[in-house]
C-alpha atoms as a PDB file:
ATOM      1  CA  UNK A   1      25.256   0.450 -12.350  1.00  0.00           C
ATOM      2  CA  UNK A   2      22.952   0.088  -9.338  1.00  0.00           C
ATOM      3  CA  UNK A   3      19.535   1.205  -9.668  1.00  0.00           C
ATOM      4  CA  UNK A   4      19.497   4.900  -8.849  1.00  0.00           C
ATOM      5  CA  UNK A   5      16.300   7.598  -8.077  1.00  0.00           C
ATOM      6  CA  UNK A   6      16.724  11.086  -8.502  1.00  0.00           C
ATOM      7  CA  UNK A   7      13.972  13.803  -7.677  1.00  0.00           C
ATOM      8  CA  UNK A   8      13.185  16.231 -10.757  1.00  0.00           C
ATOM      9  CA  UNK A   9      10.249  17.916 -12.094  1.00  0.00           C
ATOM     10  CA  UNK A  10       8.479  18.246 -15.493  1.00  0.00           C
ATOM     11  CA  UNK A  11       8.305  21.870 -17.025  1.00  0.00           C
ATOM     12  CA  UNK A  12       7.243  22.441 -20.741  1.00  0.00           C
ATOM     13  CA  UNK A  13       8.042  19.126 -22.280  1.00  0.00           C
ATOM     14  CA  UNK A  14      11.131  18.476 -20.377  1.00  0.00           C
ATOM     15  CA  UNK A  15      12.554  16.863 -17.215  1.00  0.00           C
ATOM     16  CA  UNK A  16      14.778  18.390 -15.105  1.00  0.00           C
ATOM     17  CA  UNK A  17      16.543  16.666 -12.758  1.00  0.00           C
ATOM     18  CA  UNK A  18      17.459  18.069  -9.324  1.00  0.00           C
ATOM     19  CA  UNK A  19      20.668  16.549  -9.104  1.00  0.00           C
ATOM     20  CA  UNK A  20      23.542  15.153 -11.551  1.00  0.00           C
ATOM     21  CA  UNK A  21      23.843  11.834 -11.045  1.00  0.00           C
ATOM     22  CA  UNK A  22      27.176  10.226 -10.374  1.00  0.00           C
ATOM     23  CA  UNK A  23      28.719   7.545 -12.814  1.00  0.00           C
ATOM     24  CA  UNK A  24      25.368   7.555 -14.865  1.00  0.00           C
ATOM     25  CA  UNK A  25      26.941   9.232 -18.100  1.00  0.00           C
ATOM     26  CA  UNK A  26      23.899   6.977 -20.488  1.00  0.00           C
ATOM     27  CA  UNK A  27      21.221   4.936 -18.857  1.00  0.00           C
ATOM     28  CA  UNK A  28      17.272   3.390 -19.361  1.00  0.00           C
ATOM     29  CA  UNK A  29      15.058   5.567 -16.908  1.00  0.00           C
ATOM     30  CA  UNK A  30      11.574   4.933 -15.897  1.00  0.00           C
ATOM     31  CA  UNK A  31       9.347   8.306 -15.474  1.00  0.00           C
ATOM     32  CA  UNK A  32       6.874   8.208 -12.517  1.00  0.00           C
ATOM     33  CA  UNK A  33       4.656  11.180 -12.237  1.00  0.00           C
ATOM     34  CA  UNK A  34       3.403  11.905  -8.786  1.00  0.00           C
ATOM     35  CA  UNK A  35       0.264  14.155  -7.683  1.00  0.00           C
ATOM     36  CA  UNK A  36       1.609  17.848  -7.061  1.00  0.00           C
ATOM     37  CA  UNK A  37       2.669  18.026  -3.342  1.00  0.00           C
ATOM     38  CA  UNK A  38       1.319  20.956  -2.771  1.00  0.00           C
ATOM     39  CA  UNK A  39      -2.397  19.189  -2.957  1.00  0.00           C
ATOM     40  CA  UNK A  40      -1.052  16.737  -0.044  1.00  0.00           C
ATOM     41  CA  UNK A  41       0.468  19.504   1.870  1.00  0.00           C
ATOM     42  CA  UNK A  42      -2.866  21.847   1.666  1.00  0.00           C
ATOM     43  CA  UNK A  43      -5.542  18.694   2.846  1.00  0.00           C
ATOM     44  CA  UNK A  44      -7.318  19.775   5.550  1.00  0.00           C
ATOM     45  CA  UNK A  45      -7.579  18.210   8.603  1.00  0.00           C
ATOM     46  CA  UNK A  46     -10.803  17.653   8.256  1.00  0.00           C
ATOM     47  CA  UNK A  47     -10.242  15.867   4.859  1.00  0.00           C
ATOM     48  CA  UNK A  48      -7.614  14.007   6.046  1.00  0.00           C
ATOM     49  CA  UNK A  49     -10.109  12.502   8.816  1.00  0.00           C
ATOM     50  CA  UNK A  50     -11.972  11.920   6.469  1.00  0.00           C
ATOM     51  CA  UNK A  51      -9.881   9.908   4.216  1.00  0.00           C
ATOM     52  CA  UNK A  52      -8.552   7.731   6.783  1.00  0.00           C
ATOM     53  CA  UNK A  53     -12.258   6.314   7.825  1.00  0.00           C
ATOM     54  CA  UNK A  54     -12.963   5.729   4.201  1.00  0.00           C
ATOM     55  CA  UNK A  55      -9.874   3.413   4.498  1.00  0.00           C
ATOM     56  CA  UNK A  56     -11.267   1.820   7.524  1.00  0.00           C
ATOM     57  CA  UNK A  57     -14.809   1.786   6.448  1.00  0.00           C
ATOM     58  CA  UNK A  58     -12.940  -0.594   3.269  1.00  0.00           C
ATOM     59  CA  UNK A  59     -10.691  -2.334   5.239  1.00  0.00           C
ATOM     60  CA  UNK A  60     -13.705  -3.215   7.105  1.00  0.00           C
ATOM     61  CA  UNK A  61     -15.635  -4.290   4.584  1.00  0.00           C
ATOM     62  CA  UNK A  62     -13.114  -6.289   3.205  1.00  0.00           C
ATOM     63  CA  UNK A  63     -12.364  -7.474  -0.203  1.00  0.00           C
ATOM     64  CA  UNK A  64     -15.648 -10.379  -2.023  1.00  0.00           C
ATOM     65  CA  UNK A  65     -13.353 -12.846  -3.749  1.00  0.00           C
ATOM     66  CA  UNK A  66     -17.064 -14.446  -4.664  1.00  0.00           C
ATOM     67  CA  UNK A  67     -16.763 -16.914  -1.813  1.00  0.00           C
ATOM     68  CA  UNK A  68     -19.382 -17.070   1.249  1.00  0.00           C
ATOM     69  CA  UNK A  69     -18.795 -15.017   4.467  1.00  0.00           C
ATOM     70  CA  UNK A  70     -17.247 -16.639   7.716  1.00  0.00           C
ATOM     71  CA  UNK A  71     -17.107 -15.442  11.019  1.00  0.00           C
ATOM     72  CA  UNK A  72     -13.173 -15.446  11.905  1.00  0.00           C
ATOM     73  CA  UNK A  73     -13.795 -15.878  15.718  1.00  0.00           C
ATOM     74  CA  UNK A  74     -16.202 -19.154  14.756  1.00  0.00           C
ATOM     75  CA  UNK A  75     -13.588 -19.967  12.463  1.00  0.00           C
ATOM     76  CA  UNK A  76     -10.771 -19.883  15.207  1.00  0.00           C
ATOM     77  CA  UNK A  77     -13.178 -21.756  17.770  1.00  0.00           C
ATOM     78  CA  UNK A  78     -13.399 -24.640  15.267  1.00  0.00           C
ATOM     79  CA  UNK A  79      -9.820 -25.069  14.213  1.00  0.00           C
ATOM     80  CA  UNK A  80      -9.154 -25.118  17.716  1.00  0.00           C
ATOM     81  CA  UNK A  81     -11.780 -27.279  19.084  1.00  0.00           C
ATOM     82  CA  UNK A  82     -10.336 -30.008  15.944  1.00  0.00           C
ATOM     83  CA  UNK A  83      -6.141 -29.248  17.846  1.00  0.00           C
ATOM     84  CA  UNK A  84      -7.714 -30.231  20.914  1.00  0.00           C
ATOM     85  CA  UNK A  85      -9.390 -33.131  20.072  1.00  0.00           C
ATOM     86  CA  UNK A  86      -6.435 -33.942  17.992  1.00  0.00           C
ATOM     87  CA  UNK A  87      -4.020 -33.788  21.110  1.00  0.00           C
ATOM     88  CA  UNK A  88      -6.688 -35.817  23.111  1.00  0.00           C
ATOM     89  CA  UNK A  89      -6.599 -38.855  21.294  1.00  0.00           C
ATOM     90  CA  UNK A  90      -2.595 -38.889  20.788  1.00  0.00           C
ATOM     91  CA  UNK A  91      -2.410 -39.462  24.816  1.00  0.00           C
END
């Protein structure tokens, strides 16, 4: 049988699934628990603004693997300075 996902909730100690599923008479399940939807659906605007610049403010900041800093553009200057001098000297 093909993996299968079917919505349900959790009520009192039991799930209940939305839907019977077809040809799945016994079968393992996994149990994810997402956050209510009503929480997503009731954000603000303003807290969704503010949400996504805390993403950006990260995504700016990037992620320290412990190594030093390095300037991308610099980075890209140099690796292509080193192809041109590279193609230079094959002519």
């Amino acid at each position: 049988m093909p993996v299968l996902t079917v919505e349900g909730f959790y009520r009192e100690g039991k799930i209940e699934l939305a839907e019977t599923p077809d040809g799945a008479r016994e079968a393992r399940v996994l149990v994810t628990f997402l956050p209510a939807a009503d929480r997503e659906e009731n954000a603000s605007a303003e807290e969704r603004r503010a949400a996504a610049q805390r993403m950006f403010e990260r995504m700016e900041r990037g992620i320290s693997f412990g190594g030093e800093k390095f300037n991308r553009d610099e980075s890209y200057e140099e690796r292509m300075r080193e192809l041109d001098e590279r193609r230079a000297r094959k002519r």
